[in-house]
Structure formats: C-alpha cells, structure tokens
Protein backbone atom coordinates (compact mmCIF):
# COMPACT_ATOMS: atom_id res chain seq x y z
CA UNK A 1 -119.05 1.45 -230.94
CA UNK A 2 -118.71 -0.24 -227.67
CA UNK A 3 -119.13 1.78 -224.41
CA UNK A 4 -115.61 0.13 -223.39
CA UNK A 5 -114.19 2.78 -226.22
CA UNK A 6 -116.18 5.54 -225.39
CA UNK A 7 -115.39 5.50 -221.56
CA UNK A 8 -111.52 4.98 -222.90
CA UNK A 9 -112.12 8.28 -225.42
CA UNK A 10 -113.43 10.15 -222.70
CA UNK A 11 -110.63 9.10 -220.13
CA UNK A 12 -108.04 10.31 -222.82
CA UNK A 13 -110.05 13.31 -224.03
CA UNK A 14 -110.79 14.97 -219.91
CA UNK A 15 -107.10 16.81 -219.26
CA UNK A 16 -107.91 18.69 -223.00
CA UNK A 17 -111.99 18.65 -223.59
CA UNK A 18 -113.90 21.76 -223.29
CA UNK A 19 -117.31 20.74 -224.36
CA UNK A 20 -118.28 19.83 -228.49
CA UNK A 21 -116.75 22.64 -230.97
CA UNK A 22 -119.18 24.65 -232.97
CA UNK A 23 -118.77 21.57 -236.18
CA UNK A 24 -119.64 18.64 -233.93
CA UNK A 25 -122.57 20.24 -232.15
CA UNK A 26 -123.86 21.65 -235.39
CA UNK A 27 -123.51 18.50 -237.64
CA UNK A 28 -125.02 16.06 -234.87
CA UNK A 29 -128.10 18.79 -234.10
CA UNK A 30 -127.41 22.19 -232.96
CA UNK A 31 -128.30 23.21 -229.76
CA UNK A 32 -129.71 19.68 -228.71
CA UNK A 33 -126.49 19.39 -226.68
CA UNK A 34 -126.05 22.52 -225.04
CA UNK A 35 -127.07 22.16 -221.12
CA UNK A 36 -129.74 25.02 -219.98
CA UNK A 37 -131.40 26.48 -217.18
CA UNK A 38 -135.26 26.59 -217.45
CA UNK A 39 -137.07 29.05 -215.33
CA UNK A 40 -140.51 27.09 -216.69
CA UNK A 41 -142.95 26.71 -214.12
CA UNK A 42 -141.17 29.13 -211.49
CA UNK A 43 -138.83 26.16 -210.50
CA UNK A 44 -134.75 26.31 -211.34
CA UNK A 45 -134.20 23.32 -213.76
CA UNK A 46 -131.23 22.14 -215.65
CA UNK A 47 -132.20 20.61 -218.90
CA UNK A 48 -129.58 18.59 -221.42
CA UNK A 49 -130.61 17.28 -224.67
CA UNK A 50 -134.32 18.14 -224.04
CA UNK A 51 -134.90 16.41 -221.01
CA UNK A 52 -134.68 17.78 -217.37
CA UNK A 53 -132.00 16.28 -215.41
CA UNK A 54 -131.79 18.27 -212.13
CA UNK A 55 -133.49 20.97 -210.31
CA UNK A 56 -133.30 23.60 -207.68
CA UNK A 57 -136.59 24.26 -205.48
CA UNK A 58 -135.29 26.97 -204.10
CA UNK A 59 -136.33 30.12 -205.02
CA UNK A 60 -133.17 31.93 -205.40
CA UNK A 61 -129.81 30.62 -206.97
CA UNK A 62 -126.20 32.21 -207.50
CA UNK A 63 -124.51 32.00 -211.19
CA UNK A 64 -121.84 34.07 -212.79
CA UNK A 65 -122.66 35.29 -216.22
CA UNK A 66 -119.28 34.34 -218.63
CA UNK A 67 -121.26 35.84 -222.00
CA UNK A 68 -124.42 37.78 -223.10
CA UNK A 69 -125.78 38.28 -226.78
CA UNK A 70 -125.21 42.02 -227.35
CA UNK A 71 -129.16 42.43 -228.23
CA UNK A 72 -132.13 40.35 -227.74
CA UNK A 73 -133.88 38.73 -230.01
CA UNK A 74 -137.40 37.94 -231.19
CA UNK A 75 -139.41 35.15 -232.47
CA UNK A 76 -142.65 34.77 -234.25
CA UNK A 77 -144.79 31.29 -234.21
CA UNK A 78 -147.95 31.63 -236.23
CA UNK A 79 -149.97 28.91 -234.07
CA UNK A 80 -149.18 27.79 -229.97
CA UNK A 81 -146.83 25.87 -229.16
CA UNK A 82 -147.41 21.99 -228.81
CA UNK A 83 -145.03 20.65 -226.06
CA UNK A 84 -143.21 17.50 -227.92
CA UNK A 85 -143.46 19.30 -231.38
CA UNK A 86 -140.34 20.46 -233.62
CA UNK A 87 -141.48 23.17 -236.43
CA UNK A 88 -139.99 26.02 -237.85
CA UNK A 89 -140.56 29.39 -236.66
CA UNK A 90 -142.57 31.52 -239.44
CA UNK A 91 -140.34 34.72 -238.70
CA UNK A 92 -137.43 35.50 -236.23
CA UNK A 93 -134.61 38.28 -235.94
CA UNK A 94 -131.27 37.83 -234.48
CA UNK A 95 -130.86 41.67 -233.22
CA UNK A 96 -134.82 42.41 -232.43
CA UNK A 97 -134.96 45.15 -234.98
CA UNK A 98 -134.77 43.20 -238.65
CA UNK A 99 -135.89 40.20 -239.65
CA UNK A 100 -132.49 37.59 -240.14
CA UNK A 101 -131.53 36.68 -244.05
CA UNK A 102 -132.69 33.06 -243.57
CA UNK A 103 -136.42 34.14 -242.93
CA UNK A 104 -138.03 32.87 -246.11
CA UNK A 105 -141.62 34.82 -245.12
CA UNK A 106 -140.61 38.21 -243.21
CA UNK A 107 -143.42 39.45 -241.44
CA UNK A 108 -142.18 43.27 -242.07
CA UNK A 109 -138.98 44.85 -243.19
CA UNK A 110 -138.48 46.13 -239.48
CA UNK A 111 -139.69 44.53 -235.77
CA UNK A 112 -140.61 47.42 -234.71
CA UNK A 113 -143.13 48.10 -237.65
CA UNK A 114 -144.09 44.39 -237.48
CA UNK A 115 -148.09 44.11 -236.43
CA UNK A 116 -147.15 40.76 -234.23
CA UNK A 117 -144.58 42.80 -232.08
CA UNK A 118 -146.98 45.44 -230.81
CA UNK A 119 -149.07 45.43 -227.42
CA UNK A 120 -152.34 43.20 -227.51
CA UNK A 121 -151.27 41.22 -230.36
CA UNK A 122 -150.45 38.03 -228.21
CA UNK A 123 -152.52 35.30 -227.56
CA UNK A 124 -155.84 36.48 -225.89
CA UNK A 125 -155.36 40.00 -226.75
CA UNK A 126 -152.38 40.58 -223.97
CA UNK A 127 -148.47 40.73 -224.80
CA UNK A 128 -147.23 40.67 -228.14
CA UNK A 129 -147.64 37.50 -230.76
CA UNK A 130 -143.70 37.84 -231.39
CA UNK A 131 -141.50 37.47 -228.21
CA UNK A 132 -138.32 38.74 -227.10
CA UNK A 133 -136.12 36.95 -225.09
CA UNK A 134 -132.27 37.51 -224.33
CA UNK A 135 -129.56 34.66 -224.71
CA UNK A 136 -126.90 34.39 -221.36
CA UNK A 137 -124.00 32.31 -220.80
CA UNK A 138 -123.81 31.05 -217.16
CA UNK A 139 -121.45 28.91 -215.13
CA UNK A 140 -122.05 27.84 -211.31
CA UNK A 141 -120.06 29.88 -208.40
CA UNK A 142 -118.89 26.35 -206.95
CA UNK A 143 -118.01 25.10 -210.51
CA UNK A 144 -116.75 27.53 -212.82
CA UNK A 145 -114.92 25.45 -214.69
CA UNK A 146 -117.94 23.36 -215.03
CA UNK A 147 -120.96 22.90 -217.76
CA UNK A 148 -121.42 26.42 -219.16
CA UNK A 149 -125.27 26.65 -219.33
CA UNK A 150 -127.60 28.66 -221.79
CA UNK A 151 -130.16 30.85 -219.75
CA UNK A 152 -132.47 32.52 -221.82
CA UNK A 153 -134.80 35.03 -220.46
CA UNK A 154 -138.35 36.27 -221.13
CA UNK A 155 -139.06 39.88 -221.92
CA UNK A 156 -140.96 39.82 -218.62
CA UNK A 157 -137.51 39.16 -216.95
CA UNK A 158 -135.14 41.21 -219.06
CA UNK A 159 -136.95 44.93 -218.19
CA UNK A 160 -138.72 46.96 -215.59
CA UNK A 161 -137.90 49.02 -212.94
CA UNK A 162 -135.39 47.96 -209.29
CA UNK A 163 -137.92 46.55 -206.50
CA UNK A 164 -135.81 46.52 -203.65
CA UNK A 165 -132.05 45.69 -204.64
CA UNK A 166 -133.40 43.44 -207.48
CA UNK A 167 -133.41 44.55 -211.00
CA UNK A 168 -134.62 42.60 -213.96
CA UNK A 169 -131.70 41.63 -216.72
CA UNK A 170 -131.28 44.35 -218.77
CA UNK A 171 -131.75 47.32 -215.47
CA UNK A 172 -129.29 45.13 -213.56
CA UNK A 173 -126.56 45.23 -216.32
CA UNK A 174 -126.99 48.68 -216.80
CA UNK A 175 -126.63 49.00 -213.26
CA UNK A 176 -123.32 47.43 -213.01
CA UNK A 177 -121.71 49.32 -216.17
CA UNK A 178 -122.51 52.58 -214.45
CA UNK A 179 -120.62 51.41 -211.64
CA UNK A 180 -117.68 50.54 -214.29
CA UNK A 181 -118.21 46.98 -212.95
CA UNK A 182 -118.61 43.83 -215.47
CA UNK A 183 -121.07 41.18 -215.54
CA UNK A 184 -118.27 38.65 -215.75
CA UNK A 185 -116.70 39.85 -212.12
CA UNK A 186 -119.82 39.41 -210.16
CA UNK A 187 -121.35 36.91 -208.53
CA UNK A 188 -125.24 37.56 -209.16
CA UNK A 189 -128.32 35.94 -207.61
CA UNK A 190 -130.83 35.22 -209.59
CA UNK A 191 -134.48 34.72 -207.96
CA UNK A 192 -138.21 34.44 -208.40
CA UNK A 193 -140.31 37.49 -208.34
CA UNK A 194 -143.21 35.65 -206.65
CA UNK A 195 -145.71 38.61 -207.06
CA UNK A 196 -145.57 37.99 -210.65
CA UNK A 197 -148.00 35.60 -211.82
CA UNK A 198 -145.65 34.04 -214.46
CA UNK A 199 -142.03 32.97 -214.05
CA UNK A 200 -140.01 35.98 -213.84
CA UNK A 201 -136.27 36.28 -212.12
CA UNK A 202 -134.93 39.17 -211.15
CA UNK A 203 -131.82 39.71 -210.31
CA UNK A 204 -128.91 41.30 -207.56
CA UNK A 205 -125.02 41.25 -206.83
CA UNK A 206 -123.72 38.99 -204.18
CA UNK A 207 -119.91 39.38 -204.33
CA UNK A 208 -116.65 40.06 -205.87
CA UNK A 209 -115.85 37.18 -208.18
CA UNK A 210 -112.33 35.83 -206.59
CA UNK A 211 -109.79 37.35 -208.65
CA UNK A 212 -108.02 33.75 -209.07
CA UNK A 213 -110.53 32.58 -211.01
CA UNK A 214 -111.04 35.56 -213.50
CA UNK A 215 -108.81 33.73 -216.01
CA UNK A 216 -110.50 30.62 -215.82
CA UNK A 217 -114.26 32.72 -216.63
CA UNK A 218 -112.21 34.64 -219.19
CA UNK A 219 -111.59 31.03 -220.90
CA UNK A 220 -114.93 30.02 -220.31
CA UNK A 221 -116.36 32.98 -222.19
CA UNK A 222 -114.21 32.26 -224.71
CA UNK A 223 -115.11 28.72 -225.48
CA UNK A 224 -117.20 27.36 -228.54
CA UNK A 225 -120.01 26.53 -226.37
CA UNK A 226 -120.15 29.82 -224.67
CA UNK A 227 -120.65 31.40 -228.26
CA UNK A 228 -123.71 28.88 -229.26
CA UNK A 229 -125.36 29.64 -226.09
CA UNK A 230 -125.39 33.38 -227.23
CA UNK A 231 -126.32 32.75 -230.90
CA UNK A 232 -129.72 32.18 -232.42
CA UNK A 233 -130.09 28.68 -233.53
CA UNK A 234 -133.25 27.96 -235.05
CA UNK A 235 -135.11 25.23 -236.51
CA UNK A 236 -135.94 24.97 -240.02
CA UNK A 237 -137.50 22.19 -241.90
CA UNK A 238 -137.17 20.81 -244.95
CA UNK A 239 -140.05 22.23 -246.89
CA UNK A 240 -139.77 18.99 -249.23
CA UNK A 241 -140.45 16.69 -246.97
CA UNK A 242 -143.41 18.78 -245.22
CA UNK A 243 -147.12 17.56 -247.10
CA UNK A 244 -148.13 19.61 -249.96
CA UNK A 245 -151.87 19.97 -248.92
CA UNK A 246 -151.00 21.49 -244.94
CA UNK A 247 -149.65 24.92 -244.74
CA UNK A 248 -146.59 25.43 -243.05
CA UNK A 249 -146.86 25.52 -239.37
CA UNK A 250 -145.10 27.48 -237.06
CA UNK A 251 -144.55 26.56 -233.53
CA UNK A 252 -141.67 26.66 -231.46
CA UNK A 253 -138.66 24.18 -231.54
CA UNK A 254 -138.36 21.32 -228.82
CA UNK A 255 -136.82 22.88 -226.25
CA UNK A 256 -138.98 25.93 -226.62
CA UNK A 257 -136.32 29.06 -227.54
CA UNK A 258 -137.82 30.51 -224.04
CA UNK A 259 -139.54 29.47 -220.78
CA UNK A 260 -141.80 31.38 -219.79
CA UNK A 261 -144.36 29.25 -218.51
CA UNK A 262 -147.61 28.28 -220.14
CA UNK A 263 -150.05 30.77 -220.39
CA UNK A 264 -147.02 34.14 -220.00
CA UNK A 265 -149.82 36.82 -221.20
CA UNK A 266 -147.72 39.67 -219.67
CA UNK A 267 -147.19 42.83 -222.53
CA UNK A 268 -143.29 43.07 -223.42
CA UNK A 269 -142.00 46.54 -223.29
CA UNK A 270 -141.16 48.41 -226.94
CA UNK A 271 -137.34 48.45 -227.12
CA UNK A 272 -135.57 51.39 -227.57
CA UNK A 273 -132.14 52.67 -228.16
CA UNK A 274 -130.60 53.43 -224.95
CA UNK A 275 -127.71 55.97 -225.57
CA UNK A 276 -126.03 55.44 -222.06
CA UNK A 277 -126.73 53.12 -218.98
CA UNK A 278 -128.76 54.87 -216.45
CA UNK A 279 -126.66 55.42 -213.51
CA UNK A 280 -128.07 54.13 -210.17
CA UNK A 281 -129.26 56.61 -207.47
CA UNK A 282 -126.29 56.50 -204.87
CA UNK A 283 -128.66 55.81 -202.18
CA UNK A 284 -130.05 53.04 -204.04
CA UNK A 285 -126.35 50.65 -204.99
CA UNK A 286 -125.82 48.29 -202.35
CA UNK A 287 -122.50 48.70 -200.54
CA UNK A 288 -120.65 45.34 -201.99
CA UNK A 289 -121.48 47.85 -205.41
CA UNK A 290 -119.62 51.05 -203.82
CA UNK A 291 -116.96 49.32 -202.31
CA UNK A 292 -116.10 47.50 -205.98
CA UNK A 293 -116.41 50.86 -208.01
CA UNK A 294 -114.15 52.36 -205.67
CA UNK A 295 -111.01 49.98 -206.57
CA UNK A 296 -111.82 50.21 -210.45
C-alpha cells in the first residue's frame, strides 16, 4: 500500500479516530502499539512500539491519571532478563493473589504462598524473584485529548510511607479517596525520589483538573486503549516452535512489563487487604487538598 493512501486514510480517519480498537491492536501484536512512559534509568521517556521516541530530563513531570487496574499484578521470570529478548513469562497473576488460567506451570495455587514472592528470594538474595508492578492510564495536562500512555510502576514506587507532600502510588490514591477526591480530577506530579538508589517516582497533587475538560478525560478513560493499558498482556510462545532439547526460558517480554532499572534489588512490601483508605493527618493534606474536599 502506497504511503499516498495511508496519509489519505489518516486525513479521512482524524475528525473520528481514537487510537486502534482492542481487535486491531491484538491481531497485529498486542501491546506493541500502545505508547508508554518509562521511568528506566531515572529519566522520563516516552516509548512507542519498543523504541524511545522522546524524553523529559527533568526530574519532575505533571500527568492526569484517566484509568488504574483495580489491583496490581505480579510476574515471575525464571532467568534475567536479556534486553532485545521476547520469551514467555514462566508464571504471572492478573490480581497479585492467584496465578491467571493461562499459566500452563503455576508456581503455587496462591502468590502469597508462592516461594518466589517472599523477601530475599530476588536476584542476589534482596527483593522478591516475582515482581509486582501496577498498570496506569495517563494523558498529558497540555494534551488531554492526546496519546493516552501506559505507566506502569514498580513495587518500589507503588508503597511506602508520605516524605514530605509526596506519597508513592498506592499511599497517594488512598490519600485522595479519603478526601472524597478522584484520581481522574487531579492534576498530579509525578517525580524522582533521588535518595533512592533505583528509579522510584513518587507522587503529589498540583491542581483542580478544569472542570471543562472532565468530559473529555471521562471519554478518554473510556476508550479501547485506555482499557489495554490497564490489562495484563503477556507474551506466550508457541511451545512448537521452541527446540525440543532447551527448556523453556523465561524472561521478560520486549518492552520489559516494568522499568525499574537494571539491577532494582529493593524488597517489595507483602500486600495486604486494606479494608478502608487511611485518612491523611489534617495537618499533613496540602491546602489545594482541603480546599477541593470542601466543595465535594
């Protein structure tokens, strides 16, 4: 097909596209088309298809988070990763606390009884050899009606206690909800905790979102592409076509399912049920926080 139709296609298609549907991005390769932000190497970068095509040296940037996966979720490689390599996982769970139906070799009937999700089990005796990492939906302040962007974040990023008006994911959600505000309506800066000797982000509220555009991140969240930032898609090969004398390897897909940065050895915490947000210490909730709660 010439590029003379495919500029034409796209001129026709821009007053009505929203990004692939769920079919065409599944058929032609799963998430291979779905635009992220890497936090690898404690630099912002926006990746598409694989390869990096921008990036932010700053050490802080603003998003908007238009969807979240509900838990977080976990995945085991038996060997390291080999940057450049595409393998199946040997064990992964959607929800953190069961293995998914597709896992042909579970390593236990529950994660949290699983011997590669406990302390000291990682690589080097530190962490844990299966890691958790939590799925995000983000869209630019400037552009909201722009590429919606996976963000997927380490365990060392998702929990932990607030360090000066910045809270790591999970904290910072929980946060908000006690202050009956949603993700959605914020404006949240994301930045580098650069004590932490591996990429971590932490995050803090920066504003109101403008209430004109709450429809428009409403749609957003809404959107096909929205959803497969959120979902677990992993890689599995075809068994047939793998050689008959080499044991299945396990390494992560290409893009890794997190960033981390090479060499992440810090322990993940052990998940529990939380039965209600904590609420935040008055003292301790920025103003901008008050002054929302107060008209909710």
């Amino acid at each position: 097909m010439s590029n003379d139709l495919i500029k034409s296609i796209q001129s026709n298609l821009a007053a009505l596209q929203t990004g692939l549907d769920e079919d065409t991005a599944a058929v032609a390769g799963g998430g291979g088309f779905v635009k992220r932000i890497s936090i690898k190497g404690g630099v912002f970068r926006k990746m598409s298809g694989g390869k990096e095509v921008g990036k932010n040296e700053d050490r802080h940037m603003n998003i908007i988070f238009v969807k979240m996966a509900h838990d977080p979720s976990r995945t085991y490689y038996a060997q390291s990763y080999r940057e450049g390599e595409k393998i199946s996982p040997t064990c992964w769970s959607s929800n953190s606390k069961t293995p998914d139906a597709e896992v042909k070799n579970p390593q236990a009937a529950a994660c949290d009884k699983c011997p590669h999700s406990v302390k000291g089990s990682g690589q080097g005796g530190t962490g844990s050899a299966c890691r958790l990492s939590w799925r995000t939906a983000v869209v630019l302040p400037n552009d909201i009606s722009g590429d919606i962007m996976q963000l997927v974040l380490p365990a060392t990023s998702c929990f932990g206690k607030e360090d000066g008006g910045r809270w790591p994911f999970r904290p910072y959600i929980q946060m908000l909800a006690s202050n009956n505000i949603s993700a959605g309506r914020v404006v949240t800066k994301m930045q580098f905790d650069t004590s932490s000797p591996v990429p971590k982000v932490m995050f803090s509220p920066v504003a109101a979102v403008d209430p004109d555009d709450v429809a428009e991140i409403q749609r957003q969240a809404k959107s096909p592409m929205a959803e497969t930032c959120v979902k677990m898609n992993v890689y599995q090969a075809d068994e047939a076509a793998a050689p008959a004398s080499r044991a299945p390897v396990a390494e992560p897909e290409a893009p890794p399912v997190y960033d981390d940065g090479a060499g992440e050895s810090a322990p993940e915490p052990t998940l529990r049920e939380s039965k209600k947000p904590e609420a935040a210490a008055s003292a301790d909730v920025p103003d901008i926080i008050k002054k929302w709660s107060k008209k909710a």
